[in-house]
Protein backbone atom coordinates (compact mmCIF):
# COMPACT_ATOMS: atom_id res chain seq x y z
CA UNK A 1 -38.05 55.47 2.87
CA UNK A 2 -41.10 54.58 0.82
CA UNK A 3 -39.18 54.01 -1.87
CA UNK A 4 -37.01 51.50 0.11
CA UNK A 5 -40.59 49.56 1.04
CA UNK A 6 -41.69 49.25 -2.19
CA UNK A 7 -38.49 47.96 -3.23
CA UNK A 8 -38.79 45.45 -0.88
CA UNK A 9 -42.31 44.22 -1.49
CA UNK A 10 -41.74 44.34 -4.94
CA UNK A 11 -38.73 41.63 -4.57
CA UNK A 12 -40.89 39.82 -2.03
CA UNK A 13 -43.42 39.47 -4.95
CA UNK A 14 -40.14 38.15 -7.24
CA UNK A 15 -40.52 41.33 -9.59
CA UNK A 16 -36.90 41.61 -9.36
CA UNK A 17 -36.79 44.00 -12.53
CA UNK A 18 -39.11 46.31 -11.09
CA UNK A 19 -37.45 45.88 -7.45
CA UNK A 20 -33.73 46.80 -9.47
CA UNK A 21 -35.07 49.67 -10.62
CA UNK A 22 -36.00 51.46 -7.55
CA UNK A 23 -32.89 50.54 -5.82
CA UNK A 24 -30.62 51.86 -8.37
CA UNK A 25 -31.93 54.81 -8.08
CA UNK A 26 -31.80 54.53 -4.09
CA UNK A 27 -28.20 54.15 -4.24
CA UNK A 28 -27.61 57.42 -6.25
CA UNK A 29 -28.31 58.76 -2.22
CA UNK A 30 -26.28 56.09 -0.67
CA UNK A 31 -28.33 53.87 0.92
CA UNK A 32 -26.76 50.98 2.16
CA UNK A 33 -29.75 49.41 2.47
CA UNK A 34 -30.56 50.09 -1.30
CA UNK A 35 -26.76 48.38 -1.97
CA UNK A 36 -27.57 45.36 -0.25
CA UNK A 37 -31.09 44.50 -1.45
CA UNK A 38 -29.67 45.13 -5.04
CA UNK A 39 -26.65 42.45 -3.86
CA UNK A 40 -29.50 39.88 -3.08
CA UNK A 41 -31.09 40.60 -6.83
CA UNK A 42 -27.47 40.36 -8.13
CA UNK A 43 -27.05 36.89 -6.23
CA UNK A 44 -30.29 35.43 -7.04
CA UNK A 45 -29.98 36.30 -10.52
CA UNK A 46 -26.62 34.64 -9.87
CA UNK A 47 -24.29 37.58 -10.97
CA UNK A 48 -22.34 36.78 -7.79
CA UNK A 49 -19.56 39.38 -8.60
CA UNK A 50 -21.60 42.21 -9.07
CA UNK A 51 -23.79 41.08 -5.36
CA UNK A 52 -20.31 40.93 -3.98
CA UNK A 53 -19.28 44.19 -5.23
CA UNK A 54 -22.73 45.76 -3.98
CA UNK A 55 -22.21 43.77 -0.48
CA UNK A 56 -19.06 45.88 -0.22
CA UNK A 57 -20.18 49.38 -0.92
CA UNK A 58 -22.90 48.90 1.22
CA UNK A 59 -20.62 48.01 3.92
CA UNK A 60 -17.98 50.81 2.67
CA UNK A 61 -20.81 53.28 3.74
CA UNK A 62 -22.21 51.49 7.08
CA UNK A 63 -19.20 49.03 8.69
CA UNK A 64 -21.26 47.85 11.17
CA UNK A 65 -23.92 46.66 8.95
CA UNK A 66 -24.18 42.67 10.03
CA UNK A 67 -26.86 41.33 7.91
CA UNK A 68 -24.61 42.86 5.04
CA UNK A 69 -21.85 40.36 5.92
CA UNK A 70 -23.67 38.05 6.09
CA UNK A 71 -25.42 37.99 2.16
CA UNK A 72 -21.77 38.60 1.40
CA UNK A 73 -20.88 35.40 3.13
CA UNK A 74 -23.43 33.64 0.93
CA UNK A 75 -22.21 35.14 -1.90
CA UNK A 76 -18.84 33.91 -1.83
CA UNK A 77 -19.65 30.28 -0.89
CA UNK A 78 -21.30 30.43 -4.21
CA UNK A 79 -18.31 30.65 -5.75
CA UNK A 80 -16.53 28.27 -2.94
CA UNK A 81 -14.20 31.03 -1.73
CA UNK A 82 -14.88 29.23 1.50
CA UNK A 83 -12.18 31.46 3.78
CA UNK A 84 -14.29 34.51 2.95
CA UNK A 85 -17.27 33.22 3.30
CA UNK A 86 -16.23 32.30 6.97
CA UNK A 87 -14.55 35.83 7.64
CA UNK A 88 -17.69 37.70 6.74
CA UNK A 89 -19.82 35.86 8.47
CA UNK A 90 -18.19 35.35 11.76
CA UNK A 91 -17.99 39.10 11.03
CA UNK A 92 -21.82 39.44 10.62
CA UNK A 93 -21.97 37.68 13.91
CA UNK A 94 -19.48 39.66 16.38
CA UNK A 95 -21.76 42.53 15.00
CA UNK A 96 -25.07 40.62 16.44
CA UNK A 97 -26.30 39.02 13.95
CA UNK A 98 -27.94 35.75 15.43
CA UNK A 99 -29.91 33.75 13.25
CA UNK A 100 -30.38 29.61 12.50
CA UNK A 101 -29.20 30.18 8.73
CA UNK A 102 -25.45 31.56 10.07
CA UNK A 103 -24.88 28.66 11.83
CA UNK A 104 -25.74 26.33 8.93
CA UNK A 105 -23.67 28.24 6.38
CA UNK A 106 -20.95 28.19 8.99
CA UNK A 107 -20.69 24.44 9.52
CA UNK A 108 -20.84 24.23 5.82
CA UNK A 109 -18.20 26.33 5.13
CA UNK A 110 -16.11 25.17 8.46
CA UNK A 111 -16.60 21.05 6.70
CA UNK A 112 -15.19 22.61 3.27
CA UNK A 113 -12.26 23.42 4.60
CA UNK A 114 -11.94 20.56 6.73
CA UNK A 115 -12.41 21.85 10.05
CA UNK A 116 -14.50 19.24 11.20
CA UNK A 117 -14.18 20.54 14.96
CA UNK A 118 -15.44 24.12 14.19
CA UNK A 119 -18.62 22.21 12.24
CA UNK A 120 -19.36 20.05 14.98
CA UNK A 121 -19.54 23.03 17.65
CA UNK A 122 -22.05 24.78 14.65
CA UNK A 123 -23.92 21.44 14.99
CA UNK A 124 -24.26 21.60 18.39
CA UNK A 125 -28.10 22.12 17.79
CA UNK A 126 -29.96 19.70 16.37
CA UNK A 127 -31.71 21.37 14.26
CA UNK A 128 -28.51 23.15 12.05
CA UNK A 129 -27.09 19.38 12.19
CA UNK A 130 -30.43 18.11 10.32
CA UNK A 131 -29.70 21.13 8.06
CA UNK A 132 -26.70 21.01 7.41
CA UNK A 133 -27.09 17.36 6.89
CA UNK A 134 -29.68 17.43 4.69
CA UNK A 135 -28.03 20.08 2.29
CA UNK A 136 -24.61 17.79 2.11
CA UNK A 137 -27.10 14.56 1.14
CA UNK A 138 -28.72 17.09 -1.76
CA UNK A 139 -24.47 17.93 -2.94
């Protein structure tokens, strides 16, 4: 577990080297956790197939592991597979996860593939329509 929280301030700090490390060796005990937190290196150092493959063993070893879904979500709009991205993350949410950046990503994904009624209900709150908005002005 210490380990784990190193790993995590370490990527906080944006030594994502150092942060790789540690995980890889984490996931020699398979630790989800360790899987997905190497995903989010993998995506931001935007090797989104390998983040994508990590997403998925993490989630091969815990199902019900939402915030999983969710990065994987992220991953595959980043390469516009736009019907996945919207399966895993209305997946992340029927497993609880609740948070301001699923509903943006939602009513992103929901507009690029046209379903402009699905986006609108996203955009229900203010807030995600400024969002949202403001990341379709920045294209």
């Amino acid at each position: 577990m210490r380990k784990l929280l190193k790993a995590i301030e370490l990527t906080k700090m944006g030594k994502l080297d150092e942060a790789e490390k540690i995980y890889k060796e984490l996931i020699k005990e398979n630790i989800p956790e360790a899987y997905n937190n190497l995903g989010n290196i993998y995506r931001k150092k935007g090797l989104i197939a390998r983040a994508i493959e990590y997403y998925q063993k993490a989630i091969e070893i815990k199902p019900d592991f939402a915030e999983c879904y969710f990065n994987l979500g992220c991953a595959y709009m980043e390469i516009d597979n736009y019907s996945m991205a919207i399966f895993s993350m209305e997946k992340a949410e029927k497993l609880g996860f609740k948070q301001f950046d699923l509903d943006v990503q939602l009513a992103l994904c929901y507009l690029a593939v046209g379903n402009k009624k699905r986006a609108n209900q996203r955009m229900e709150d203010e807030k995600v329509r400024e969002e949202v908005l403001k990341y379709i002005e920045e294209g």
